[in-house]
N, C-alpha and C. Protein backbone atom coordinates (compact mmCIF):
# COMPACT_ATOMS: atom_id res chain seq x y z
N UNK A 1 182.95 -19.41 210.83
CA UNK A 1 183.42 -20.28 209.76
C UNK A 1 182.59 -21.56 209.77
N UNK A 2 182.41 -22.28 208.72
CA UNK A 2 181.52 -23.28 208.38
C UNK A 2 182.34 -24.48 208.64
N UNK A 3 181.65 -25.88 208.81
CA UNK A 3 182.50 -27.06 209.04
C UNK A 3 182.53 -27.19 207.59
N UNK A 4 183.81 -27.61 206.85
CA UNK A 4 183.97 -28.31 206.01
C UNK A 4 183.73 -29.91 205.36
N UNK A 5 183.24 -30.49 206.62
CA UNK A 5 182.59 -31.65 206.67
C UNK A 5 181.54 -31.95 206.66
N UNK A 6 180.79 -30.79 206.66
CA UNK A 6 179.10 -31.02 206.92
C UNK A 6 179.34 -30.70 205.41
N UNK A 7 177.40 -31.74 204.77
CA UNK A 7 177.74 -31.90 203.44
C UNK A 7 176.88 -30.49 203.11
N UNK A 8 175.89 -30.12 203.69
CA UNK A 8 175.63 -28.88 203.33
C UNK A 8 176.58 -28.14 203.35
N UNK A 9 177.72 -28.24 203.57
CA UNK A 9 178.74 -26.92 203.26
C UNK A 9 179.66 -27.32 201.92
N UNK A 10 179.53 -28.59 201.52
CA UNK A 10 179.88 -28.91 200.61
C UNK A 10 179.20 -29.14 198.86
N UNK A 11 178.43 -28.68 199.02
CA UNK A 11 177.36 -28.64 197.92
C UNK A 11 177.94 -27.89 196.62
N UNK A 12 178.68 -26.89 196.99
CA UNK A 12 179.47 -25.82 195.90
C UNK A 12 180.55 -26.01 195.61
N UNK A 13 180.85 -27.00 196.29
CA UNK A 13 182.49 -27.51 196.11
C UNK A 13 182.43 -28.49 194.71
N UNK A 14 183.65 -27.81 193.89
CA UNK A 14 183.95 -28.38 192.58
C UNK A 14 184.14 -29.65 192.11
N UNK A 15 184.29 -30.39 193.27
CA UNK A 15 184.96 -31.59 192.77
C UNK A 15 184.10 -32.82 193.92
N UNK A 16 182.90 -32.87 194.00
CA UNK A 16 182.54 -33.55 195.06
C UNK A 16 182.76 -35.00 195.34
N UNK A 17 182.19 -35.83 196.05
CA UNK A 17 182.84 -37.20 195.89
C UNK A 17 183.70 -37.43 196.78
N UNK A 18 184.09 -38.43 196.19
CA UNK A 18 185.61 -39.41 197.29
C UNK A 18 186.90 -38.16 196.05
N UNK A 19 187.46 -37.82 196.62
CA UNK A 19 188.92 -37.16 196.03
C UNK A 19 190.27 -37.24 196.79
N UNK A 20 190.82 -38.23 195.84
CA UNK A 20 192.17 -38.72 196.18
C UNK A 20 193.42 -38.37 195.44
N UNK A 21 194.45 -38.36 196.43
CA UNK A 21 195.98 -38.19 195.88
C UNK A 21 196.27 -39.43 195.29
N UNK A 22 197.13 -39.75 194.48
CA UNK A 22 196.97 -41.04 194.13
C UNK A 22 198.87 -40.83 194.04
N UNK A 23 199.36 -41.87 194.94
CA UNK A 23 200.46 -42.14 195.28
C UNK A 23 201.19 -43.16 194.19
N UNK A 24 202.18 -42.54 193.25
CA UNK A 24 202.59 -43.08 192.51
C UNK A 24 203.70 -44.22 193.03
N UNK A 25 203.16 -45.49 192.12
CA UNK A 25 204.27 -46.97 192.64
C UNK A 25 205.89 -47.15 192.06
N UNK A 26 206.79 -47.30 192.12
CA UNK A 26 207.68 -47.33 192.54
C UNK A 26 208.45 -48.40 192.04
N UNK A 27 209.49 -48.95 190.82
CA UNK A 27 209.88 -50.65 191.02
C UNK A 27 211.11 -50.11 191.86
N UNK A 28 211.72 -51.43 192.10
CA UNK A 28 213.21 -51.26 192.81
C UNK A 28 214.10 -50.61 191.61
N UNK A 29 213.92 -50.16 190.52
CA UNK A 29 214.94 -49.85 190.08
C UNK A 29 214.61 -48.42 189.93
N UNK A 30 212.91 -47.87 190.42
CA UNK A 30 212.86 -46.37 190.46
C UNK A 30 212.35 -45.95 189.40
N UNK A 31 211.95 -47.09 188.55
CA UNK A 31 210.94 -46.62 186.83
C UNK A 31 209.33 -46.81 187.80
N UNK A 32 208.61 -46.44 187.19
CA UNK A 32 207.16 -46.33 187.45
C UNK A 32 206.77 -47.56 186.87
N UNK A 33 205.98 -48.47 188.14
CA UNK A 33 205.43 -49.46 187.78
C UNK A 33 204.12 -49.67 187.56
N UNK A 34 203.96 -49.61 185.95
CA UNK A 34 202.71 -49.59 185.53
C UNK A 34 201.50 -50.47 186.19
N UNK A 35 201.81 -51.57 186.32
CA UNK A 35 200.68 -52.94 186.66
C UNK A 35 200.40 -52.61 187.63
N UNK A 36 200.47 -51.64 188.96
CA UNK A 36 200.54 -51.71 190.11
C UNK A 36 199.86 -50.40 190.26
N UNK A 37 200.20 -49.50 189.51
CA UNK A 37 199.69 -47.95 189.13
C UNK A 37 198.06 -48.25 188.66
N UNK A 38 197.94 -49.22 187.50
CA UNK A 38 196.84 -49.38 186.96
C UNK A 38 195.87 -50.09 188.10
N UNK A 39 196.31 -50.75 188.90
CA UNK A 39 195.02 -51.87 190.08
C UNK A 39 195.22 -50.80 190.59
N UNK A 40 195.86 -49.60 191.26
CA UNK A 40 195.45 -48.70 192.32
C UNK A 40 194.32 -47.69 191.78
N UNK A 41 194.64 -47.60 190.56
CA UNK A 41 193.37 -46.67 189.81
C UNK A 41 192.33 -47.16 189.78
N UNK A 42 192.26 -48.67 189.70
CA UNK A 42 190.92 -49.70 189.31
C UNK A 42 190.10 -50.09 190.78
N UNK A 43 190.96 -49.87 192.17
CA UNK A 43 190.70 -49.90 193.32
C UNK A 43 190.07 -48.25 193.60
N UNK A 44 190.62 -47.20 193.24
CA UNK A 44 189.98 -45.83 193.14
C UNK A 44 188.93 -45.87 192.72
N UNK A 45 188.50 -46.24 191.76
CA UNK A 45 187.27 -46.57 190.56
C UNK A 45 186.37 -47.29 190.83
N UNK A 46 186.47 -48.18 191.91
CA UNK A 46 185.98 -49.57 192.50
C UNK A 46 184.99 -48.82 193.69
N UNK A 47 186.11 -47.62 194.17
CA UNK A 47 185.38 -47.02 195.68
C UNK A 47 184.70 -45.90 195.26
N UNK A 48 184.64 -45.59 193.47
CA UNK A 48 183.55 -44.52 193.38
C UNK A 48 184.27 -43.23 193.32
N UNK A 49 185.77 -43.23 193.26
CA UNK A 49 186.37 -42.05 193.29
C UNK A 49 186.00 -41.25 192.42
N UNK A 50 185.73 -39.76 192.47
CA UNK A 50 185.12 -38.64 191.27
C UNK A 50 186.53 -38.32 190.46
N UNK A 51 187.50 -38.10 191.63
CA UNK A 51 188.83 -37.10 190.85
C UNK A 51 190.10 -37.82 191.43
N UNK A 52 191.38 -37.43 191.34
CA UNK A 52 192.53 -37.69 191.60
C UNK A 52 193.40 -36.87 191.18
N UNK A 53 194.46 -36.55 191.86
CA UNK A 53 195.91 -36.54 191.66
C UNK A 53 196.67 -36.89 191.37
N UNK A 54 198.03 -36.52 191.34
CA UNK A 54 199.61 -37.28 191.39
C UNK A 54 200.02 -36.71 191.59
């Protein structure tokens, strides 16, 4: 089996790059807090992220 970390083994992989889960924020009352959602995307974006989640 191949290391998954070596980047030659990563060359064919679909989604290359930085690829992150992106952990949705939270207010105290349990609605999704936009302003806080949006700087974590702009901090993703900042580090070059290719893809993301939720």
């Amino acid at each position: 089996m191949t290391n998954p970390t070596k980047s030659e083994d990563m060359k064919d992989f679909l989604f290359p790059g930085i690829n992150l889960a992106i952990t949705k924020p939270f207010d105290a009352n349990g609605k999704l807090d936009n302003a806080r959602l949006e700087a974590l995307i702009e901090r993703y974006l900042a580090a070059r992220a290719s893809a993301a989640s939720c």
